[in-house]
C-alpha atoms as a PDB file:
ATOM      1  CA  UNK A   1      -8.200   8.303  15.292  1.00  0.00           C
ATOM      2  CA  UNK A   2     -10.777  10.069  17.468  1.00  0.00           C
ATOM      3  CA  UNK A   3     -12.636  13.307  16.072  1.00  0.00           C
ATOM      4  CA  UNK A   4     -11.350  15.949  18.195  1.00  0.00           C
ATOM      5  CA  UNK A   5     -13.325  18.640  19.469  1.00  0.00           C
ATOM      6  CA  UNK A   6     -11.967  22.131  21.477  1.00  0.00           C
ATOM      7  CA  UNK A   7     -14.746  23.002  23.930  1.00  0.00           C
ATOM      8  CA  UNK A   8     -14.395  26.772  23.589  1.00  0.00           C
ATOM      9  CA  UNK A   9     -15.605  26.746  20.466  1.00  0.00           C
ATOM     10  CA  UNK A  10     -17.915  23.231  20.516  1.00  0.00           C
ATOM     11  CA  UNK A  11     -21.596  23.247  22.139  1.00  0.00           C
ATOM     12  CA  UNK A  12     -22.871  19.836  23.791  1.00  0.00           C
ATOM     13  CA  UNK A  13     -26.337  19.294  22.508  1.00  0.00           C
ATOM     14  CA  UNK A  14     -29.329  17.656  24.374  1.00  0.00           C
ATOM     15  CA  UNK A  15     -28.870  14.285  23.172  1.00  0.00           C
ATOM     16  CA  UNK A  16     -24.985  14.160  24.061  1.00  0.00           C
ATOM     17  CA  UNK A  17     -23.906  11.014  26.034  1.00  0.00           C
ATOM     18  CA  UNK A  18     -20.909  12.185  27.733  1.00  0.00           C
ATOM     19  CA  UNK A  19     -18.322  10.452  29.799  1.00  0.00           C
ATOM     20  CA  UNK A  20     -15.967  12.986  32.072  1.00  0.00           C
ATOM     21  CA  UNK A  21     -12.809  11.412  32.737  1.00  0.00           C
ATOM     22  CA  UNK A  22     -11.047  11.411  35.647  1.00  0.00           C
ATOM     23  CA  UNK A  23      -8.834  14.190  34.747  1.00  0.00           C
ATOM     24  CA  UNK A  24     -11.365  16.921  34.199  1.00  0.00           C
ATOM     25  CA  UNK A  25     -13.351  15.909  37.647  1.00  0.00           C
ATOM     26  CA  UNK A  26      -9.941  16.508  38.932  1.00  0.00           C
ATOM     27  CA  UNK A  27      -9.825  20.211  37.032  1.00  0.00           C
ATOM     28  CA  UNK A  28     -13.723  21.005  38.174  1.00  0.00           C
ATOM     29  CA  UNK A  29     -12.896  19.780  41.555  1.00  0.00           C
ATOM     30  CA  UNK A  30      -9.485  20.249  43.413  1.00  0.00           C
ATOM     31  CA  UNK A  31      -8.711  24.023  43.118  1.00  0.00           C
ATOM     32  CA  UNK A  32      -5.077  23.078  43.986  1.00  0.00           C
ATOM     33  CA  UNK A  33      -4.704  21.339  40.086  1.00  0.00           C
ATOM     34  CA  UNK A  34      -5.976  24.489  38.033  1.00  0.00           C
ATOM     35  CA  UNK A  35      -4.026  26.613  40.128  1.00  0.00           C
ATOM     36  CA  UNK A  36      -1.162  26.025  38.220  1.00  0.00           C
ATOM     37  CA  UNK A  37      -1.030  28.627  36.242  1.00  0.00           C
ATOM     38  CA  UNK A  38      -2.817  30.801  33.558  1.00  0.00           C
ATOM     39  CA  UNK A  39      -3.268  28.099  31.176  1.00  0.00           C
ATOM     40  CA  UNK A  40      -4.540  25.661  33.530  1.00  0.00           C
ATOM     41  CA  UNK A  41      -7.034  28.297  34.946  1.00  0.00           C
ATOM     42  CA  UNK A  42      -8.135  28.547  31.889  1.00  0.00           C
ATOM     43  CA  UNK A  43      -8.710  25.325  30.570  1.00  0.00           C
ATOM     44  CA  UNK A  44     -10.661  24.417  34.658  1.00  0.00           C
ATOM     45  CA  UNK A  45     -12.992  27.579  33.480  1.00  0.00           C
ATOM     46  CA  UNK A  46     -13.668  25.829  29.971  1.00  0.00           C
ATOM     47  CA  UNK A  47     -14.565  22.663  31.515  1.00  0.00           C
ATOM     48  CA  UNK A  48     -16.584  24.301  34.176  1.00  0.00           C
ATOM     49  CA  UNK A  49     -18.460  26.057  31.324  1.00  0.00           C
ATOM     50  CA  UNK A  50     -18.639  23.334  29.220  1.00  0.00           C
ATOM     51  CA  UNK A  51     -20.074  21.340  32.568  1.00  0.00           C
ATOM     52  CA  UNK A  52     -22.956  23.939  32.952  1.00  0.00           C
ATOM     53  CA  UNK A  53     -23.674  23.739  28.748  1.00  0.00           C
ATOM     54  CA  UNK A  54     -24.178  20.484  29.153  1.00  0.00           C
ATOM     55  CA  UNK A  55     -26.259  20.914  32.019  1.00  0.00           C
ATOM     56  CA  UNK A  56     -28.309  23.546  30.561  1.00  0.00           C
ATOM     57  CA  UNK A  57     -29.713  21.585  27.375  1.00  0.00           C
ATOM     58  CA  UNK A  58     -29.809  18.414  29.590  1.00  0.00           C
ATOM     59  CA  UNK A  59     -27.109  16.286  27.510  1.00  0.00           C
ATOM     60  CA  UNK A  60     -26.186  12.959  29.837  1.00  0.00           C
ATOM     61  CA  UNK A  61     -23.102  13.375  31.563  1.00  0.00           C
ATOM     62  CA  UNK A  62     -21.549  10.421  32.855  1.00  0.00           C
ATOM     63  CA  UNK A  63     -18.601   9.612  35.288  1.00  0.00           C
ATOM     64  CA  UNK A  64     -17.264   6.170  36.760  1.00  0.00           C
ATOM     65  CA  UNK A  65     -16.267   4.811  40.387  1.00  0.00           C
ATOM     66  CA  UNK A  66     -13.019   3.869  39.011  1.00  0.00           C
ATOM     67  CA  UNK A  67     -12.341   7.628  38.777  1.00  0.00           C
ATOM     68  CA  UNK A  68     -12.241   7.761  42.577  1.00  0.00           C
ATOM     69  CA  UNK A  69      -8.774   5.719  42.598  1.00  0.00           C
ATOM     70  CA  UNK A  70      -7.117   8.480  40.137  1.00  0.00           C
ATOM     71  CA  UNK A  71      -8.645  11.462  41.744  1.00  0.00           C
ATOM     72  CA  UNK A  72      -7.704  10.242  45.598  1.00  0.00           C
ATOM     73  CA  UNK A  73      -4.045   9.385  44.285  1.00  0.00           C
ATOM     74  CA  UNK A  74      -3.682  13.037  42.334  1.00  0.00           C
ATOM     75  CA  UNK A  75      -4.555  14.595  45.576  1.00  0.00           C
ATOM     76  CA  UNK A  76      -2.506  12.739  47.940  1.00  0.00           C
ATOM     77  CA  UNK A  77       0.425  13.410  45.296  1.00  0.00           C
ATOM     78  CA  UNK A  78      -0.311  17.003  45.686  1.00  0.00           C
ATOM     79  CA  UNK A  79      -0.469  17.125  49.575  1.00  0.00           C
ATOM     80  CA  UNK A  80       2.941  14.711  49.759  1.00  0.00           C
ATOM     81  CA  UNK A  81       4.641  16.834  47.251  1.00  0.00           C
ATOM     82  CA  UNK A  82       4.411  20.066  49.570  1.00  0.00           C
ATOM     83  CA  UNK A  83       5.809  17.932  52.145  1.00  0.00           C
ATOM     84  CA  UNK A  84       9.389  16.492  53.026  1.00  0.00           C
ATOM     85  CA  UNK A  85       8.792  12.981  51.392  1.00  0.00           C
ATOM     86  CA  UNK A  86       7.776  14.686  48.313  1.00  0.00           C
ATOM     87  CA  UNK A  87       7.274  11.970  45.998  1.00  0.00           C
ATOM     88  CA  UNK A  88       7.260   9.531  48.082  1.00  0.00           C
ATOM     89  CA  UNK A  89       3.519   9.357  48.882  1.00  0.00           C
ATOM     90  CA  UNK A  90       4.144   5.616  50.553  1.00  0.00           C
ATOM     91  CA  UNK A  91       6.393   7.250  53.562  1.00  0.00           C
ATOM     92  CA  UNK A  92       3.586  10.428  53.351  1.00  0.00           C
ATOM     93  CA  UNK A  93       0.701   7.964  54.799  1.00  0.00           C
ATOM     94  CA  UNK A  94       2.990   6.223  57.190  1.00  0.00           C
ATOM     95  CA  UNK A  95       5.007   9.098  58.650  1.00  0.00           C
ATOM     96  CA  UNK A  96       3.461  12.368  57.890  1.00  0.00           C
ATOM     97  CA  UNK A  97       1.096  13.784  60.658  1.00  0.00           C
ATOM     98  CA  UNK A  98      -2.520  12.528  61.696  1.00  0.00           C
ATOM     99  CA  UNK A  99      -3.446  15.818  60.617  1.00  0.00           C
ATOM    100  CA  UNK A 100      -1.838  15.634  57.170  1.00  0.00           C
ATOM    101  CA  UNK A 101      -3.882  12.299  56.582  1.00  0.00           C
ATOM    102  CA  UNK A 102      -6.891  13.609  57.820  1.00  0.00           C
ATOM    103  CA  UNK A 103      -6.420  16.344  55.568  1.00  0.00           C
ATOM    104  CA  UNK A 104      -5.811  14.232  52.571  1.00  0.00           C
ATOM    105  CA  UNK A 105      -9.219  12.545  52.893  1.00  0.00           C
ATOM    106  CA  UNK A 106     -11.230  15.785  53.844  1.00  0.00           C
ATOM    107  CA  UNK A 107      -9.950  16.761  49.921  1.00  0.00           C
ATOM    108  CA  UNK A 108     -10.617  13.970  48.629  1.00  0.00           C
ATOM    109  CA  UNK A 109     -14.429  13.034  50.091  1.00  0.00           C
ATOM    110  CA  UNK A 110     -15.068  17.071  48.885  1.00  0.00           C
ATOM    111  CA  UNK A 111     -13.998  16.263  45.882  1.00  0.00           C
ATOM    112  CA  UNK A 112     -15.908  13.218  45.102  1.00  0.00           C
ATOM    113  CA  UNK A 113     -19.056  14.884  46.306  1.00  0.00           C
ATOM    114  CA  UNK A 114     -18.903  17.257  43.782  1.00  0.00           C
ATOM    115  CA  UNK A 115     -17.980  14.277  41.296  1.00  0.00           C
ATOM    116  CA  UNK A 116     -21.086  12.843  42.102  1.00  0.00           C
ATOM    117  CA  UNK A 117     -23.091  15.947  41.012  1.00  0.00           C
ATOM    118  CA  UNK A 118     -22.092  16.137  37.728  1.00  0.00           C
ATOM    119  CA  UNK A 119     -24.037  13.502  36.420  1.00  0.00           C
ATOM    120  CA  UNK A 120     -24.825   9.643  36.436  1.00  0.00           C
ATOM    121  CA  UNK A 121     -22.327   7.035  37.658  1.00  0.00           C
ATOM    122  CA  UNK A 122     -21.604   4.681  34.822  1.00  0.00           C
ATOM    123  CA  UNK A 123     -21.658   1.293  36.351  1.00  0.00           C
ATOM    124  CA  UNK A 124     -19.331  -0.906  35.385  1.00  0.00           C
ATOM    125  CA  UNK A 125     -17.944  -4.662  37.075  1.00  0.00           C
ATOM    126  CA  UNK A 126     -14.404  -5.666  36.471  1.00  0.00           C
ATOM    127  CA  UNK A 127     -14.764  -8.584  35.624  1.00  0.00           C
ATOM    128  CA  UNK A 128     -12.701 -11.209  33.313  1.00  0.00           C
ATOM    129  CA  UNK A 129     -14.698  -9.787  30.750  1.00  0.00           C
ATOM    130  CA  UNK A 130     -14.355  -6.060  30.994  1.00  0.00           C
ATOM    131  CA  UNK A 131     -10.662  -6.897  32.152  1.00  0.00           C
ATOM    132  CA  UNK A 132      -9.930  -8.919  28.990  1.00  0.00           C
ATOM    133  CA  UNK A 133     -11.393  -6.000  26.900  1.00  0.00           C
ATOM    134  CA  UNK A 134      -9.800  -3.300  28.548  1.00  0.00           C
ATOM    135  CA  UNK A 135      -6.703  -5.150  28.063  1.00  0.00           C
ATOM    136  CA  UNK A 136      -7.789  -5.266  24.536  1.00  0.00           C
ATOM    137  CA  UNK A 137      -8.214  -1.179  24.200  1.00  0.00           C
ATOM    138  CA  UNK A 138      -4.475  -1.086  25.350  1.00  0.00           C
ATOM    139  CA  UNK A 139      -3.384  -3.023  22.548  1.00  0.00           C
ATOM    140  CA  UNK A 140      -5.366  -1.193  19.825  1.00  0.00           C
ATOM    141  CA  UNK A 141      -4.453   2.744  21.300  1.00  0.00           C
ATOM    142  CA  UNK A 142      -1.938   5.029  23.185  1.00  0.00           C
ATOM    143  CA  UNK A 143      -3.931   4.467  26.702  1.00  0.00           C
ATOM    144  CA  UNK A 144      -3.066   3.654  30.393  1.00  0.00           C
ATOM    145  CA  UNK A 145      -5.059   0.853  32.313  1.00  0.00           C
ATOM    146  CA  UNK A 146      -7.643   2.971  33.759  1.00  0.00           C
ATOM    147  CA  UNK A 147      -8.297   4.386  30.074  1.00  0.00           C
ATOM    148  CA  UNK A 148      -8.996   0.969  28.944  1.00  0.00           C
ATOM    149  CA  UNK A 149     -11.353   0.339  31.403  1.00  0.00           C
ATOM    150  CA  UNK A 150     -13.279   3.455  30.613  1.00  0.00           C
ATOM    151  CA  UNK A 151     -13.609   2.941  27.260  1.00  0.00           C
ATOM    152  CA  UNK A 152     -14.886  -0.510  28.007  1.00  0.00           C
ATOM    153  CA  UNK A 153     -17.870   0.791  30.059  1.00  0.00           C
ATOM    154  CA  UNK A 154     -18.743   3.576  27.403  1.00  0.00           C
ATOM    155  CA  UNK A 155     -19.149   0.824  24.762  1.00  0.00           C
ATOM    156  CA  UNK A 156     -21.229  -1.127  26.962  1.00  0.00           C
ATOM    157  CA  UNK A 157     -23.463   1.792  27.192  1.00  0.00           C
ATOM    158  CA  UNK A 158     -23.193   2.934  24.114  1.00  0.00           C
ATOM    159  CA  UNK A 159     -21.435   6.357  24.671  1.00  0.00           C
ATOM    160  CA  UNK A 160     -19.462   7.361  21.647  1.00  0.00           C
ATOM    161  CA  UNK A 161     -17.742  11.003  23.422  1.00  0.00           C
ATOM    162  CA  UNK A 162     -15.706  11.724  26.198  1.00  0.00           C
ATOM    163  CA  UNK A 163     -14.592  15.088  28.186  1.00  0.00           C
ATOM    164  CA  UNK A 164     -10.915  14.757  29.023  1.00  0.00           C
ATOM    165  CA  UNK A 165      -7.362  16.344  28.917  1.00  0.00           C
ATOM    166  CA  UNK A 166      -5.644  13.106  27.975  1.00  0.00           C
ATOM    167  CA  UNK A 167      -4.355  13.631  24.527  1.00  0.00           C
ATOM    168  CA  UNK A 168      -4.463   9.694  24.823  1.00  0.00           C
ATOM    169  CA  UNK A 169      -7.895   9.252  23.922  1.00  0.00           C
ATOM    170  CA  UNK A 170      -7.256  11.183  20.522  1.00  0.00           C
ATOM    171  CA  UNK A 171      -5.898   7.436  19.624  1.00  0.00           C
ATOM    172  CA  UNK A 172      -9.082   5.707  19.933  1.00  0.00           C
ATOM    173  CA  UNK A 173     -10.777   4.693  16.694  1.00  0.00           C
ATOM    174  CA  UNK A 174     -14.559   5.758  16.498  1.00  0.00           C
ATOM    175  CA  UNK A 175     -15.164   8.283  19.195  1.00  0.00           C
ATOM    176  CA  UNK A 176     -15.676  12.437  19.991  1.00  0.00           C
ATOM    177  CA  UNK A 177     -13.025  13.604  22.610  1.00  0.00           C
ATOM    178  CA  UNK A 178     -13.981  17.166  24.003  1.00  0.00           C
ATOM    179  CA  UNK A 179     -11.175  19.201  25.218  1.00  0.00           C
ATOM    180  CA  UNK A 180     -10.118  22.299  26.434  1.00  0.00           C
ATOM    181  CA  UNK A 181      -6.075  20.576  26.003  1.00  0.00           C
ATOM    182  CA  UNK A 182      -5.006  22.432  22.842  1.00  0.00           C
ATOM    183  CA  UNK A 183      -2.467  19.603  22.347  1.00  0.00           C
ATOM    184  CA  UNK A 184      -5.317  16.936  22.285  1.00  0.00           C
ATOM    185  CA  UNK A 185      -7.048  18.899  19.476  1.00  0.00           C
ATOM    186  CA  UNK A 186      -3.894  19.871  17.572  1.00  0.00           C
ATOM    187  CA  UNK A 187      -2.639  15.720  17.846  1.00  0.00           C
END
């Protein structure tokens, strides 16, 4: 099990490695997610501030390209639920309006400019390799795909804790998972 650490009360230090997964990039960047209520609000302002500690003793914050695929889907989600096809983001991109599309990408590009301020991109290949061991990471914990991969390119670099919401990673063996999710820190 992962040592679990709440951010409101937790201080990065200056020789954290961090990765942030795709979940909090979502929080610190699409103000349609932490909109969501109180509790959300709150937990976007802990990873904001958490962001900017980090920032401020110059601890290593890390992200992935990979991230891009999660973040653009969560957004489209969001734009086709408001809409008449509601989950059905397939129909959304063939039969909603230019204008809807266009919008959907504006969000997203924003977004992922702001991802890429947060930090360095962790560069990763899938490969055989990583794909085997991500595969691998699945087997051994309670994570999706895209987990799997992540975890994969943090061991290649030899990053040992990770800012997320996913109560998933709290299943991983041998790493620090900052949170702002009471649930991941209770689990």
């Amino acid at each position: 099990m992962a040592d679990t650490l709440f951010i409101a009360t937790e201080k990065p230090h200056r020789n954290d490695r961090i990765f942030i997964d795709a979940n909090v990039l979502l929080f610190l960047t699409y103000p349609a997610l932490s909109t969501g209520g109180d509790y959300l609000s709150e937990r976007a302002k802990l990873y904001s501030d958490f962001i900017d500690q980090c920032q401020r003793v110059q601890a290593t914050l890390f992200w992935c390209g990979l991230s891009l695929s999660e973040i653009s889907h969560k957004i489209e989600e969001i734009h086709s639920a408001g809409t008449d096809y509601g989950n059905d983001i397939k129909a959304f991109r063939r039969l909603a309006s230019p204008g809807a599309r266009e919008s959907v990408v504006r969000d997203v590009e924003m977004a992922w400019r702001q991802v890429e301020s947060f930090g360095t991109c962790l560069d990763g290949e899938v490969t055989k390799a990583t794909t085997d061991a991500a595969l691998s990471w699945l087997s051994r914990s309670a994570i999706d795909g895209y987990d799997g991969f992540y975890l994969e390119f943090m061991r290649l670099a030899q990053i040992d804790k990770i800012l997320t919401d996913d109560s998933d990673f709290s299943s991983v063996p041998n790493i620090i998972v900052f949170s702002a999710n009471k649930r991941v820190c209770r689990d």
